[in-house]
PDB file of N, CA and C in Angstrom:
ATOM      1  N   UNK A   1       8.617 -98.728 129.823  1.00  0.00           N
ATOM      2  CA  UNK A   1       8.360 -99.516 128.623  1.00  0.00           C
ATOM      3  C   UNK A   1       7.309 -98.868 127.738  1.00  0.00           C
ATOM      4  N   UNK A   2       6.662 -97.897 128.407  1.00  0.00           N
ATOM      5  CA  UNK A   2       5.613 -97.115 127.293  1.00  0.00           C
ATOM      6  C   UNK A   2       6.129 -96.200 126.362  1.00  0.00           C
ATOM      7  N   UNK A   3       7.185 -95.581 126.928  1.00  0.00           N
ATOM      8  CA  UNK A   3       7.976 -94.520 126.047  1.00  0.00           C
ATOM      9  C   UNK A   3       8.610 -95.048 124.972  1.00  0.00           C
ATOM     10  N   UNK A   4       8.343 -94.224 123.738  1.00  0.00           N
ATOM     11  CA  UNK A   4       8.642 -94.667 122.382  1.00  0.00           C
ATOM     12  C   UNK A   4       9.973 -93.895 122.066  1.00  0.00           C
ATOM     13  N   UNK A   5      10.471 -93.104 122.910  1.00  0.00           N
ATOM     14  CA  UNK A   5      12.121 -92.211 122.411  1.00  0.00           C
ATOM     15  C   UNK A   5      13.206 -93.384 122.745  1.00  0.00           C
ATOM     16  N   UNK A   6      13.747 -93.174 122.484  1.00  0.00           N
ATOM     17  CA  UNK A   6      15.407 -94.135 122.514  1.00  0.00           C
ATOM     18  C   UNK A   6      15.411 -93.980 124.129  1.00  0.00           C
ATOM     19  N   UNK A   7      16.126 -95.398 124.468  1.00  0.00           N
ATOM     20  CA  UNK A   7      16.230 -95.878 125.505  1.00  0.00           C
ATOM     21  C   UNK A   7      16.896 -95.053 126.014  1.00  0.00           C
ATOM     22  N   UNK A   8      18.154 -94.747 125.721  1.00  0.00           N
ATOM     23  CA  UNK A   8      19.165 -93.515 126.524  1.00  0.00           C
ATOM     24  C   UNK A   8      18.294 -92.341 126.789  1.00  0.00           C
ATOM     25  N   UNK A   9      17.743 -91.713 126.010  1.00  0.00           N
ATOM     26  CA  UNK A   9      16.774 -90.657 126.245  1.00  0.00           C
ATOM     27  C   UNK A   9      16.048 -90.886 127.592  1.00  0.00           C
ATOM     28  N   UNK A  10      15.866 -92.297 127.609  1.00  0.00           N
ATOM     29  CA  UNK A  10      14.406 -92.330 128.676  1.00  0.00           C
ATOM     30  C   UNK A  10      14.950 -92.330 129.975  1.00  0.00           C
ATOM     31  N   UNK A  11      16.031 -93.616 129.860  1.00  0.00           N
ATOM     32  CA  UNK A  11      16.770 -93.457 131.210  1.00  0.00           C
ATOM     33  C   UNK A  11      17.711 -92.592 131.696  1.00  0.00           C
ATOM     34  N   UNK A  12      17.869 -90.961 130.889  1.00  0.00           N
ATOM     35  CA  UNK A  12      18.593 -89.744 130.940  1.00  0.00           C
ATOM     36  C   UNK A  12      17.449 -89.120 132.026  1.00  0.00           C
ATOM     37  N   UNK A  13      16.164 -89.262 131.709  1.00  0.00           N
ATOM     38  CA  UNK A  13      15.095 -88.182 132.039  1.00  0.00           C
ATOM     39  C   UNK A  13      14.917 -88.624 132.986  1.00  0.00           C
ATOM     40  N   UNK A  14      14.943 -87.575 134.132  1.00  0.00           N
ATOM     41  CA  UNK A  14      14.894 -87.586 135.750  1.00  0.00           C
ATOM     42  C   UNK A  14      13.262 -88.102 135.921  1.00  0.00           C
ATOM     43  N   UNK A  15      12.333 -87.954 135.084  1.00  0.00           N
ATOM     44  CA  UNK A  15      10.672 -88.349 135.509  1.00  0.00           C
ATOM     45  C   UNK A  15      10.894 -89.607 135.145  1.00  0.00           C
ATOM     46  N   UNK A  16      11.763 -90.743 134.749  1.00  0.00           N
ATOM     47  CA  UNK A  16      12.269 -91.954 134.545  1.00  0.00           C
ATOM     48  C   UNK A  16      12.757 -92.321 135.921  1.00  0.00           C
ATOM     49  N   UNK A  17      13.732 -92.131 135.769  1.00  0.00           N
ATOM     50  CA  UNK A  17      15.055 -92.549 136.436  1.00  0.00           C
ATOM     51  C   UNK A  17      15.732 -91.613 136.922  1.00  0.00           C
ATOM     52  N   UNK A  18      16.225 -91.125 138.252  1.00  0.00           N
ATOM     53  CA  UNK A  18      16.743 -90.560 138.986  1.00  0.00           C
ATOM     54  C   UNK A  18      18.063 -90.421 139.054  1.00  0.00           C
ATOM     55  N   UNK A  19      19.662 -89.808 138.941  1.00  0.00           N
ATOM     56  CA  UNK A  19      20.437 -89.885 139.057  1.00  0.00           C
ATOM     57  C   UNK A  19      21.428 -90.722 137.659  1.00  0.00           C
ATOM     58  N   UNK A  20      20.923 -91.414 136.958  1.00  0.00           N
ATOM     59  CA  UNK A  20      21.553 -91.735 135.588  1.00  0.00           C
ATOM     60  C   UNK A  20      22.229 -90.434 134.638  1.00  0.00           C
ATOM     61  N   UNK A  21      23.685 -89.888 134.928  1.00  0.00           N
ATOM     62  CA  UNK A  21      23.806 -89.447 133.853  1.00  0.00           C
ATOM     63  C   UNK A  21      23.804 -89.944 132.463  1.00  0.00           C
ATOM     64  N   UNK A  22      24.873 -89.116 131.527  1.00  0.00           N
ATOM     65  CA  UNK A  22      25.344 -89.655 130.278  1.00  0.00           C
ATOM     66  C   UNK A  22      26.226 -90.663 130.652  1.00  0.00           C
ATOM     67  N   UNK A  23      27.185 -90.578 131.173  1.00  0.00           N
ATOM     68  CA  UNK A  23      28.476 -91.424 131.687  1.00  0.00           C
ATOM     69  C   UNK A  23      28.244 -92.857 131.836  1.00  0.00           C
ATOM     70  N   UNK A  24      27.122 -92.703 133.049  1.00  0.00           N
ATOM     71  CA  UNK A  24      26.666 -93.801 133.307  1.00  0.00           C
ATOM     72  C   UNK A  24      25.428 -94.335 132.386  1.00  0.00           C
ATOM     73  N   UNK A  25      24.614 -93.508 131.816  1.00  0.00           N
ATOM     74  CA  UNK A  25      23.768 -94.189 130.692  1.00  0.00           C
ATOM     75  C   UNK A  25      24.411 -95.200 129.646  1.00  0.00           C
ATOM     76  N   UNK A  26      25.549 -94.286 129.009  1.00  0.00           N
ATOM     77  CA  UNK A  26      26.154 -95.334 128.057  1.00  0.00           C
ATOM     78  C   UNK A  26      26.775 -96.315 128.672  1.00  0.00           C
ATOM     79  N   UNK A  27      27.245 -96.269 129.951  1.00  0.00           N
ATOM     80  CA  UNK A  27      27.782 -97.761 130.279  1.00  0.00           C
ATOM     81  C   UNK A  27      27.077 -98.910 130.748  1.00  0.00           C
ATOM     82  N   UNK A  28      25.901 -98.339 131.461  1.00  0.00           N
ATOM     83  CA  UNK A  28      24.721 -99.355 131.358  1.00  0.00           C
ATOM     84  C   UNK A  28      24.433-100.121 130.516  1.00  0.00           C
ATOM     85  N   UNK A  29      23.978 -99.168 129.582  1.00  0.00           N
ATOM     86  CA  UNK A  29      23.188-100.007 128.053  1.00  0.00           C
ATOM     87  C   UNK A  29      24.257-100.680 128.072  1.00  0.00           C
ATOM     88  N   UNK A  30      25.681-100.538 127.407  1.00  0.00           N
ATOM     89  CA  UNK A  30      26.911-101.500 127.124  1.00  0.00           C
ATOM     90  C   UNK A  30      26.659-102.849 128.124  1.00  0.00           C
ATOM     91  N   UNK A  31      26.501-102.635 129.513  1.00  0.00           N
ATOM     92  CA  UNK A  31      26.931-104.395 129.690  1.00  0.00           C
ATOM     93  C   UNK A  31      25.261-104.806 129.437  1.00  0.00           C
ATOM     94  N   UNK A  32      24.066-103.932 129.730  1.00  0.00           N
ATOM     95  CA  UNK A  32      23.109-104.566 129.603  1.00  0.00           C
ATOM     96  C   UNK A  32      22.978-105.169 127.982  1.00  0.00           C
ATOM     97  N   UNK A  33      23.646-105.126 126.805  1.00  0.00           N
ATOM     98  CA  UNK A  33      23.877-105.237 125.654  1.00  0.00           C
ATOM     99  C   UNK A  33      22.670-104.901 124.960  1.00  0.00           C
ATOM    100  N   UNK A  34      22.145-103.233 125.026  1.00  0.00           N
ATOM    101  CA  UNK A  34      21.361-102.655 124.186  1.00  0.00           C
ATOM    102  C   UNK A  34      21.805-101.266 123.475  1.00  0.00           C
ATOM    103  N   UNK A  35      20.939-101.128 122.221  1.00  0.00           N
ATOM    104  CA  UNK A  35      21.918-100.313 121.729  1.00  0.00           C
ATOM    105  C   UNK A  35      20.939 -98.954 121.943  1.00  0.00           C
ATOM    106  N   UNK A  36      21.658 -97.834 122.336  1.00  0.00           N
ATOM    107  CA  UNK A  36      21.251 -96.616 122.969  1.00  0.00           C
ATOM    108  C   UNK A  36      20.059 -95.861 122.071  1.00  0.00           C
ATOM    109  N   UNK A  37      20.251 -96.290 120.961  1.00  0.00           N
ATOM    110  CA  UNK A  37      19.210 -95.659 120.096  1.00  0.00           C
ATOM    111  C   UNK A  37      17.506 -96.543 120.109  1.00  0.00           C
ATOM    112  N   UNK A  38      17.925 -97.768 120.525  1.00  0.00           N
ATOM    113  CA  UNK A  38      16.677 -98.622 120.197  1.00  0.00           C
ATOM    114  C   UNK A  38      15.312 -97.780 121.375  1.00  0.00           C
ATOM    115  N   UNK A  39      14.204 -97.870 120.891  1.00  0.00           N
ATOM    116  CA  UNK A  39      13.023 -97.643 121.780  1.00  0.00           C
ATOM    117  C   UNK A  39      12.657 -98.280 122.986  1.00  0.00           C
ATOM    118  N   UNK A  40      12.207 -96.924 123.645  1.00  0.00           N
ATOM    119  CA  UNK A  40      12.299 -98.379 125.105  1.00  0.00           C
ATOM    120  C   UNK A  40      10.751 -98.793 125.066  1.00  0.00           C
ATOM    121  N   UNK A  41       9.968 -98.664 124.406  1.00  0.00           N
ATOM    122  CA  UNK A  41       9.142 -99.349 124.090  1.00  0.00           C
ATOM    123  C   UNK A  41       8.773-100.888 123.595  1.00  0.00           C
ATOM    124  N   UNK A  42      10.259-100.809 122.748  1.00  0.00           N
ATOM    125  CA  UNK A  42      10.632-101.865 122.192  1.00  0.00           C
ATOM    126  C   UNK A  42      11.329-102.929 123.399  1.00  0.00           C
ATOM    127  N   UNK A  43      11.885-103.135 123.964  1.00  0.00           N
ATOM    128  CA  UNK A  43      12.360-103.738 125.221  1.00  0.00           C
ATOM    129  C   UNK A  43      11.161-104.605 126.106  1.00  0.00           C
ATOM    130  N   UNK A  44      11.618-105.743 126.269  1.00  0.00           N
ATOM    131  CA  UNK A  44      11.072-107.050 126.646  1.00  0.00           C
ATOM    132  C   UNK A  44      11.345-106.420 128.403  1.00  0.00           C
ATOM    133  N   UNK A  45      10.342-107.389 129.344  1.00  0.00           N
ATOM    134  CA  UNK A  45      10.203-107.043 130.496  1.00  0.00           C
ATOM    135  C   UNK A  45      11.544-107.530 130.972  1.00  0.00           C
ATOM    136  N   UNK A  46      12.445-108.782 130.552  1.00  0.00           N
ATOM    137  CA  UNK A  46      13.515-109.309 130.765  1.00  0.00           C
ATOM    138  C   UNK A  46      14.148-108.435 130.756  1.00  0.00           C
ATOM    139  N   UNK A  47      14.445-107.690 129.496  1.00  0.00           N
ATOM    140  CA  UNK A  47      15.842-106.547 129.035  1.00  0.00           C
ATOM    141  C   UNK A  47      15.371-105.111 130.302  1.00  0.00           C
ATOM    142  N   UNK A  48      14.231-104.799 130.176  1.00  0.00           N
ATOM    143  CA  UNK A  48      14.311-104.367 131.471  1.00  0.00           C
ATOM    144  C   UNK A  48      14.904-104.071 132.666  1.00  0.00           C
ATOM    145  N   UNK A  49      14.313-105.630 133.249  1.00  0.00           N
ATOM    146  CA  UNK A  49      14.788-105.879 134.438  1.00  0.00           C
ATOM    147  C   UNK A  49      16.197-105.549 134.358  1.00  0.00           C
ATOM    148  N   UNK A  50      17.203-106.558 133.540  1.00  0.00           N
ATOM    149  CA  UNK A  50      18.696-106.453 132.954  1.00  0.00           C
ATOM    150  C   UNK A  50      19.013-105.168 133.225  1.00  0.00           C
ATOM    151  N   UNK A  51      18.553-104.068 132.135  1.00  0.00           N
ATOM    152  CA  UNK A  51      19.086-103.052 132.550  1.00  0.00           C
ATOM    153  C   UNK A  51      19.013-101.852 133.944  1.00  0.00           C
ATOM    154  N   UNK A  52      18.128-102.149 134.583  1.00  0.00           N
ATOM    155  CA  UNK A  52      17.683-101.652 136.094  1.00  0.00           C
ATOM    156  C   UNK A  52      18.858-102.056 137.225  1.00  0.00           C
ATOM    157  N   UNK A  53      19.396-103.522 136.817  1.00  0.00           N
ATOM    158  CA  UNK A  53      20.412-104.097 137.216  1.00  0.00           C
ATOM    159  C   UNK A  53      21.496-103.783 136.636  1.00  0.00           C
ATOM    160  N   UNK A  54      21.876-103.669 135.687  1.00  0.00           N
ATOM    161  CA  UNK A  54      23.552-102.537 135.248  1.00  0.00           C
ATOM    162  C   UNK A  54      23.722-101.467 135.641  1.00  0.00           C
ATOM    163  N   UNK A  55      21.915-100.727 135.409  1.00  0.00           N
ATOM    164  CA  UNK A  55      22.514 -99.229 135.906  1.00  0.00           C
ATOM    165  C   UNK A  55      22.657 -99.334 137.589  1.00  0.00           C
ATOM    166  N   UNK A  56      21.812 -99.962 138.306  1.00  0.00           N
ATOM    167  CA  UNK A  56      22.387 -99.984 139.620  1.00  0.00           C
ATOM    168  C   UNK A  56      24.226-100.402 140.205  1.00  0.00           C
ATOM    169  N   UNK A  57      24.474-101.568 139.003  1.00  0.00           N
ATOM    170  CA  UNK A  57      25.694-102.089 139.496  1.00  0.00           C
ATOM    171  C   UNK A  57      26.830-100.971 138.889  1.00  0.00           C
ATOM    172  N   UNK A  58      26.500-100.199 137.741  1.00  0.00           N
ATOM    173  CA  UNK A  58      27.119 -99.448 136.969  1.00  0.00           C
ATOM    174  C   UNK A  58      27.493 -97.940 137.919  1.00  0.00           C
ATOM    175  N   UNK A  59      26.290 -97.951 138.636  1.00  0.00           N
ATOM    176  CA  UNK A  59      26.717 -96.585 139.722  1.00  0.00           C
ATOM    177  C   UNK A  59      27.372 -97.228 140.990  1.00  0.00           C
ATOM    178  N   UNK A  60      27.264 -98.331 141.194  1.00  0.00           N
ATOM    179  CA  UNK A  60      27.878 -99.022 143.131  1.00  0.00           C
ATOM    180  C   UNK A  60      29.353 -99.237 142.184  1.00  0.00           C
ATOM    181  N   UNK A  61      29.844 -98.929 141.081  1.00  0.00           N
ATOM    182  CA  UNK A  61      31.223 -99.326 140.838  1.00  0.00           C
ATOM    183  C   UNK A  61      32.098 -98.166 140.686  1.00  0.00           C
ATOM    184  N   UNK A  62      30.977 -97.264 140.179  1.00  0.00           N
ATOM    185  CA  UNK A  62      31.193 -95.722 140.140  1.00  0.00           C
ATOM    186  C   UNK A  62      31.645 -95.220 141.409  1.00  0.00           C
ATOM    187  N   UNK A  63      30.502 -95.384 142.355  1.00  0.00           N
ATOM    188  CA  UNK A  63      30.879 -94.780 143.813  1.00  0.00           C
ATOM    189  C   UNK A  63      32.036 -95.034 144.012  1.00  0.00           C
ATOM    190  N   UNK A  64      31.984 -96.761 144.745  1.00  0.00           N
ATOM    191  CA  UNK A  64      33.242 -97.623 144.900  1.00  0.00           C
ATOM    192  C   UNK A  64      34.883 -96.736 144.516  1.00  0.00           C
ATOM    193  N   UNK A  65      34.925 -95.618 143.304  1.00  0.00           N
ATOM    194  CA  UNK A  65      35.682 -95.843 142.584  1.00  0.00           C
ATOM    195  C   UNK A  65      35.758 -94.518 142.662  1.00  0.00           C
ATOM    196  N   UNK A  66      35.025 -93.414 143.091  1.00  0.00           N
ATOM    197  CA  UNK A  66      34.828 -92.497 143.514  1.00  0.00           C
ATOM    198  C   UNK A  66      34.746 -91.687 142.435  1.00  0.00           C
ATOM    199  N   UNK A  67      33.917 -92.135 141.640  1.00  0.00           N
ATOM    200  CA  UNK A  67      33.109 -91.487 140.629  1.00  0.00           C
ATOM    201  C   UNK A  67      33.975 -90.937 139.469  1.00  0.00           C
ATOM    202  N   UNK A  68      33.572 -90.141 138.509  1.00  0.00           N
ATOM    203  CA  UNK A  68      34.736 -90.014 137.487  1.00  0.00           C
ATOM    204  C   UNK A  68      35.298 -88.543 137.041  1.00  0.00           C
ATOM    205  N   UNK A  69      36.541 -88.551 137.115  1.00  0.00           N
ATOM    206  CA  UNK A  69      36.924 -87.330 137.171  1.00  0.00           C
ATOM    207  C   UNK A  69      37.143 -86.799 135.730  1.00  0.00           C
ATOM    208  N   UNK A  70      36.267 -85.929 135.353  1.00  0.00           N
ATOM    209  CA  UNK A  70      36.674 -85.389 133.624  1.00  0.00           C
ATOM    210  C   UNK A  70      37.180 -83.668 134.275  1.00  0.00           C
ATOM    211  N   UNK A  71      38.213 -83.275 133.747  1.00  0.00           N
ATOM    212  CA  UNK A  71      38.619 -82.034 133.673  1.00  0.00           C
ATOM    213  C   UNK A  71      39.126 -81.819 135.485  1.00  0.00           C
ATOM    214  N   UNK A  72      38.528 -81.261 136.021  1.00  0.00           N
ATOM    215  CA  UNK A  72      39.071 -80.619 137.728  1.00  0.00           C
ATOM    216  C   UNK A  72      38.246 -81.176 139.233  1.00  0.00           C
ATOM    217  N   UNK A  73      37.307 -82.411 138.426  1.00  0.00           N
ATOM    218  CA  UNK A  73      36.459 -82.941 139.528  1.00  0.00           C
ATOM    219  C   UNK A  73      37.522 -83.265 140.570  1.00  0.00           C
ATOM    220  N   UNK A  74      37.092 -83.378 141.518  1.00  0.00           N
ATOM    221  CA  UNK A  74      37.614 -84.148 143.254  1.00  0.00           C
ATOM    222  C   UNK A  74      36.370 -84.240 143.864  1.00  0.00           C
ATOM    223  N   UNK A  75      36.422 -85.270 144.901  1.00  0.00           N
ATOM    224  CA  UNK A  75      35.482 -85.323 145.627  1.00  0.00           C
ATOM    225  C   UNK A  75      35.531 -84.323 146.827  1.00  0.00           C
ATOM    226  N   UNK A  76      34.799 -85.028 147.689  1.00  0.00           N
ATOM    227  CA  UNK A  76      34.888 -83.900 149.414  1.00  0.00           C
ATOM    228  C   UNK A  76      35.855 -83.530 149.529  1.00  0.00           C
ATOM    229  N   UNK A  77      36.754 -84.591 149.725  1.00  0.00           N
ATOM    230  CA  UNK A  77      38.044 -85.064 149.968  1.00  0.00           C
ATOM    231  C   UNK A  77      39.035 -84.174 149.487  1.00  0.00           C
ATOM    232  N   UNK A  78      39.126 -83.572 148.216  1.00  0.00           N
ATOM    233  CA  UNK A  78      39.710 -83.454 147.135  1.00  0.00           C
ATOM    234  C   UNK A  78      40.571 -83.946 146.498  1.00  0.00           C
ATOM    235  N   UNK A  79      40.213 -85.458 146.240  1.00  0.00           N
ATOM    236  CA  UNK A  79      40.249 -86.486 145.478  1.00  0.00           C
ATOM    237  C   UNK A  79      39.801 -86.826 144.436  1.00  0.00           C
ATOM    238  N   UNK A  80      40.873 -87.245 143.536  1.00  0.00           N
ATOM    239  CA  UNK A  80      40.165 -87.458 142.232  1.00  0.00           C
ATOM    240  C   UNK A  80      39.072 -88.994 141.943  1.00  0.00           C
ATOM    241  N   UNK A  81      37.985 -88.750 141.119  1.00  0.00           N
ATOM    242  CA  UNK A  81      37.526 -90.274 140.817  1.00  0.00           C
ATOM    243  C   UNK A  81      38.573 -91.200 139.833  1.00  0.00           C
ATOM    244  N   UNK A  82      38.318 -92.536 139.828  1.00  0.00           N
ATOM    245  CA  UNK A  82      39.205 -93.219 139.000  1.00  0.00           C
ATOM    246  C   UNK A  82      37.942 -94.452 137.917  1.00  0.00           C
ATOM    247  N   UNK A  83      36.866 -94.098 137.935  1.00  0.00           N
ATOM    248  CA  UNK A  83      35.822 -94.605 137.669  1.00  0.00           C
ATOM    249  C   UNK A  83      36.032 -94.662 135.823  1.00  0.00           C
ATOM    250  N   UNK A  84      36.881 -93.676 135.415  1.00  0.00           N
ATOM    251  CA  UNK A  84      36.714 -93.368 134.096  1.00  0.00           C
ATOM    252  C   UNK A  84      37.544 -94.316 133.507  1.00  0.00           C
ATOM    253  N   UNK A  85      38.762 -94.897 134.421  1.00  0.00           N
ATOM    254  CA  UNK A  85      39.532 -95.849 133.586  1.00  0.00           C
ATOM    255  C   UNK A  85      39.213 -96.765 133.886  1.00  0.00           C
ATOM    256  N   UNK A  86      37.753 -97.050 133.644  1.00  0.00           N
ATOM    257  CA  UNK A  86      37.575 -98.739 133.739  1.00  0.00           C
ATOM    258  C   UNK A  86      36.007 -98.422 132.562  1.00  0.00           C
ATOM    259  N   UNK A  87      35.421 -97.522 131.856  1.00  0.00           N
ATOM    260  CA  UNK A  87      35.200 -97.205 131.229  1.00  0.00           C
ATOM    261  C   UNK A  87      34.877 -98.152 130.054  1.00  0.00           C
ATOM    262  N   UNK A  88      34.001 -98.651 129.271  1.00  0.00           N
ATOM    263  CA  UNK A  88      33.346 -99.810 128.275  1.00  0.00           C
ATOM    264  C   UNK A  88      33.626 -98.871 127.071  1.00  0.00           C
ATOM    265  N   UNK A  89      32.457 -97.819 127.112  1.00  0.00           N
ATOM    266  CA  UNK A  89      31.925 -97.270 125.797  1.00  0.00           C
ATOM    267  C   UNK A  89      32.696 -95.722 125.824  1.00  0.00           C
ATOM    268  N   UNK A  90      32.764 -94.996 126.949  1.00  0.00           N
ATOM    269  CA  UNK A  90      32.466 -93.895 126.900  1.00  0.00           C
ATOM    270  C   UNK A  90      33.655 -93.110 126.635  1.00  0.00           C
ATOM    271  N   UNK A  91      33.142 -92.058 125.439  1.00  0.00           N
ATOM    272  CA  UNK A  91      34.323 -91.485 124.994  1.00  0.00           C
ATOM    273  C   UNK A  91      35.288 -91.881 124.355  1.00  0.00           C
ATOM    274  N   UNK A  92      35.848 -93.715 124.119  1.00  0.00           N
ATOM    275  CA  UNK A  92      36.079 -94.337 123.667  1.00  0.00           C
ATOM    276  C   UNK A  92      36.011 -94.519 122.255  1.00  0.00           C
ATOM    277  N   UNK A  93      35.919 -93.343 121.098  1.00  0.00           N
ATOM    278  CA  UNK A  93      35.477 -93.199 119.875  1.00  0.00           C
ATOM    279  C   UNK A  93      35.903 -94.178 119.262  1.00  0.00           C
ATOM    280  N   UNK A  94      36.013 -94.937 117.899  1.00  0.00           N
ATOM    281  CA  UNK A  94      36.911 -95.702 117.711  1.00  0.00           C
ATOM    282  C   UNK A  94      37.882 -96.413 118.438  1.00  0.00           C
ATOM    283  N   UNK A  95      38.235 -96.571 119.344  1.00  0.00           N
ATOM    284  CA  UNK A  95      38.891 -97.734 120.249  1.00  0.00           C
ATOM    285  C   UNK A  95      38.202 -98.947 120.330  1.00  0.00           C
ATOM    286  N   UNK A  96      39.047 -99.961 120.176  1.00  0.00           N
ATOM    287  CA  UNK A  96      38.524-101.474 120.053  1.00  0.00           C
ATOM    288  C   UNK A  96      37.762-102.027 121.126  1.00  0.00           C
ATOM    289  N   UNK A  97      36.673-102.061 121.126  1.00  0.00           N
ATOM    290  CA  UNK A  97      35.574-102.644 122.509  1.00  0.00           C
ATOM    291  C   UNK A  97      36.387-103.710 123.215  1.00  0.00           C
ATOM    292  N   UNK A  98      36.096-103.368 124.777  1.00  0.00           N
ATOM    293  CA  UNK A  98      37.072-104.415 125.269  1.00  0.00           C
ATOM    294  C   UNK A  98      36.556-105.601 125.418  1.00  0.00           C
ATOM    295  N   UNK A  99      35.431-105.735 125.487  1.00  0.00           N
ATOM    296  CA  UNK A  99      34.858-107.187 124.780  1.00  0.00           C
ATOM    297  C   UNK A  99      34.651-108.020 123.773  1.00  0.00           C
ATOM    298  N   UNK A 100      34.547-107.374 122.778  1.00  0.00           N
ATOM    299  CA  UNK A 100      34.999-108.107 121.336  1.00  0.00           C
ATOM    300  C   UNK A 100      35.714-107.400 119.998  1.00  0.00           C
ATOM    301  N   UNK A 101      36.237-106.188 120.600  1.00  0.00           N
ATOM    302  CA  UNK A 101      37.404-105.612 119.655  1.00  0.00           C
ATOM    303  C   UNK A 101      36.625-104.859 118.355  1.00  0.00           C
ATOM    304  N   UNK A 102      35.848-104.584 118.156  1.00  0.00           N
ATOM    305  CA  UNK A 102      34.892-103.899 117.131  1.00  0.00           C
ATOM    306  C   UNK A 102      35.046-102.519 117.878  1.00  0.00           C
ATOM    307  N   UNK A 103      35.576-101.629 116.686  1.00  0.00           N
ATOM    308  CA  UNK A 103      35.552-100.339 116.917  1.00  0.00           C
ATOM    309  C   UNK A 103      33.757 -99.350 117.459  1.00  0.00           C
ATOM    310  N   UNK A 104      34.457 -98.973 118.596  1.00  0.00           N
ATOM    311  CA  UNK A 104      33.502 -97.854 119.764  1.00  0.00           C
ATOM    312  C   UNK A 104      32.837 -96.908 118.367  1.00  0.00           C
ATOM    313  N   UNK A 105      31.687 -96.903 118.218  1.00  0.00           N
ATOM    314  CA  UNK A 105      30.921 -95.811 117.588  1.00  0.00           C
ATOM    315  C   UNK A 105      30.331 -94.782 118.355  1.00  0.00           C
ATOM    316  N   UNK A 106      30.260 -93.523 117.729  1.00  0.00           N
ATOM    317  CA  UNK A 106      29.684 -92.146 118.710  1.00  0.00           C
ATOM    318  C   UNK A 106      28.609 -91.462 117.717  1.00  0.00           C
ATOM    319  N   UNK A 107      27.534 -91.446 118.370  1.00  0.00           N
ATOM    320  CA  UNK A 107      26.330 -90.867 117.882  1.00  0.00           C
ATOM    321  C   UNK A 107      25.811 -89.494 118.906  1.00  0.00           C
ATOM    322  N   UNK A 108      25.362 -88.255 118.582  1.00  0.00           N
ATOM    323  CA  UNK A 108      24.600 -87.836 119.080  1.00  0.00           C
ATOM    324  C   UNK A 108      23.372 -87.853 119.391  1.00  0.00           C
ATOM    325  N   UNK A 109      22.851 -87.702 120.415  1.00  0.00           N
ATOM    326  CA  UNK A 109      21.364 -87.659 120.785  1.00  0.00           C
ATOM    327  C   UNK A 109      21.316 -86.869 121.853  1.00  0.00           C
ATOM    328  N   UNK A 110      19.755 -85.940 121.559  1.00  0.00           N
ATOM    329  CA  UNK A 110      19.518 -85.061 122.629  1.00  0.00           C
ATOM    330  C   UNK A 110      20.800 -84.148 123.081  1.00  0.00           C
ATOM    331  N   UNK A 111      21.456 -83.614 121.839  1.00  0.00           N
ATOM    332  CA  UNK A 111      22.795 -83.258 122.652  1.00  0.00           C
ATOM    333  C   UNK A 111      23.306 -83.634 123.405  1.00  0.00           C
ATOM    334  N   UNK A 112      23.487 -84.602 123.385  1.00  0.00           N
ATOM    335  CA  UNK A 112      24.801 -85.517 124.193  1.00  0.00           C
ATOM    336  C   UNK A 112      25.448 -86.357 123.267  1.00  0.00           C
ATOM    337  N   UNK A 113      26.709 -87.258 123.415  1.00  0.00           N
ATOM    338  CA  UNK A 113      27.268 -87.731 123.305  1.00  0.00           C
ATOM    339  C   UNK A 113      26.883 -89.315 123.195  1.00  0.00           C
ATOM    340  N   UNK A 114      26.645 -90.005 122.560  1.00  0.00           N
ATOM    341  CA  UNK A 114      26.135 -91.633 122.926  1.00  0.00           C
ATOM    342  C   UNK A 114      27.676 -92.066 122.346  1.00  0.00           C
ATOM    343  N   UNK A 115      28.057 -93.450 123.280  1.00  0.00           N
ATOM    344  CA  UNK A 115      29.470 -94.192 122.487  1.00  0.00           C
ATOM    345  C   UNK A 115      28.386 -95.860 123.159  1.00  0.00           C
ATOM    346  N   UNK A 116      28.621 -96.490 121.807  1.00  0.00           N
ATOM    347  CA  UNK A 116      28.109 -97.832 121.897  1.00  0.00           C
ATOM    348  C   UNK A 116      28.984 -98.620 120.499  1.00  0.00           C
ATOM    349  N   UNK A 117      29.177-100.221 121.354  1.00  0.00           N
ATOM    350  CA  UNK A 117      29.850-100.840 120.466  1.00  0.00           C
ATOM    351  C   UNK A 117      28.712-101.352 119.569  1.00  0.00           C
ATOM    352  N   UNK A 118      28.793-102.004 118.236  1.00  0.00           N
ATOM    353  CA  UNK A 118      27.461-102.192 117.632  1.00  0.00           C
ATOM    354  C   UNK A 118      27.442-103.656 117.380  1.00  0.00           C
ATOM    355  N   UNK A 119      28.582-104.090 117.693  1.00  0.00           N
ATOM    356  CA  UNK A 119      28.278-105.515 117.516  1.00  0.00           C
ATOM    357  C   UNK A 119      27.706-106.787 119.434  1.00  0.00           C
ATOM    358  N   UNK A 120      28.236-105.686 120.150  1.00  0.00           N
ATOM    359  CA  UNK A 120      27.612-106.032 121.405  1.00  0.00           C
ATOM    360  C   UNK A 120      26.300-105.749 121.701  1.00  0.00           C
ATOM    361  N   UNK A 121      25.996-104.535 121.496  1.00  0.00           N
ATOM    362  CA  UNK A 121      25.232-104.103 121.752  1.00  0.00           C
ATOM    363  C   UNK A 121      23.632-103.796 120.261  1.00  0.00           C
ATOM    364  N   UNK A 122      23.105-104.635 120.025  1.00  0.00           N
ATOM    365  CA  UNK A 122      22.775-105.031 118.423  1.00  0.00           C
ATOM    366  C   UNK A 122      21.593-103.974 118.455  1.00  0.00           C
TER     367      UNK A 122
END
């Protein structure tokens, strides 16, 4: 909550948060309903908590699901993940949010990719 860079930024950076990629950053913020650019400075101890709890449930659905396969991933196994088609924000450019149908917006930051809906996520 001290850090003044955009929330995605903060919870990207391993001296944050451990193990959060992009993938899973933007799908966090999405159900936690914040928008990736806002400061995490700015964030109430509530929205917090909230989001500590998406990104945890956001990776146990990931696993579950065996994570997400972009391009030639497999697991041990050599198995593909299926994590990507259940997917909120990500990559999703323009496609209608599956929660309230307002077209997926894509911003860069930090060289990456951000996809957030803007009416969910305010």
């Amino acid at each position: 909550r001290r850090r003044s860079s955009a929330i995605k930024l903060a919870i990207m950076d391993n001296h944050v948060v451990v193990g959060v990629g992009n993938i899973y950053a933007n799908e966090s913020l999405f159900y936690a309903g914040i928008a990736p650019t806002r400061p995490a400075n700015s964030l109430t101890r509530a929205e917090c908590d909230q989001l500590a709890a998406e990104i945890r449930a956001v990776l146990r659905r990931a696993i579950d699901a065996g994570g997400s396969t972009l391009r030639d991933f497999v697991d041990s196994e050599g198995k593909p993940g299926y994590f990507q088609q259940s997917y909120m924000v990500y990559d999703r450019q323009e496609a209608p949010c599956r929660r309230c149908g307002t077209p997926i917006r894509h911003i860069r930051q930090g060289q990456r990719s951000s996809y957030y809906c803007p009416l969910c996520q305010p």
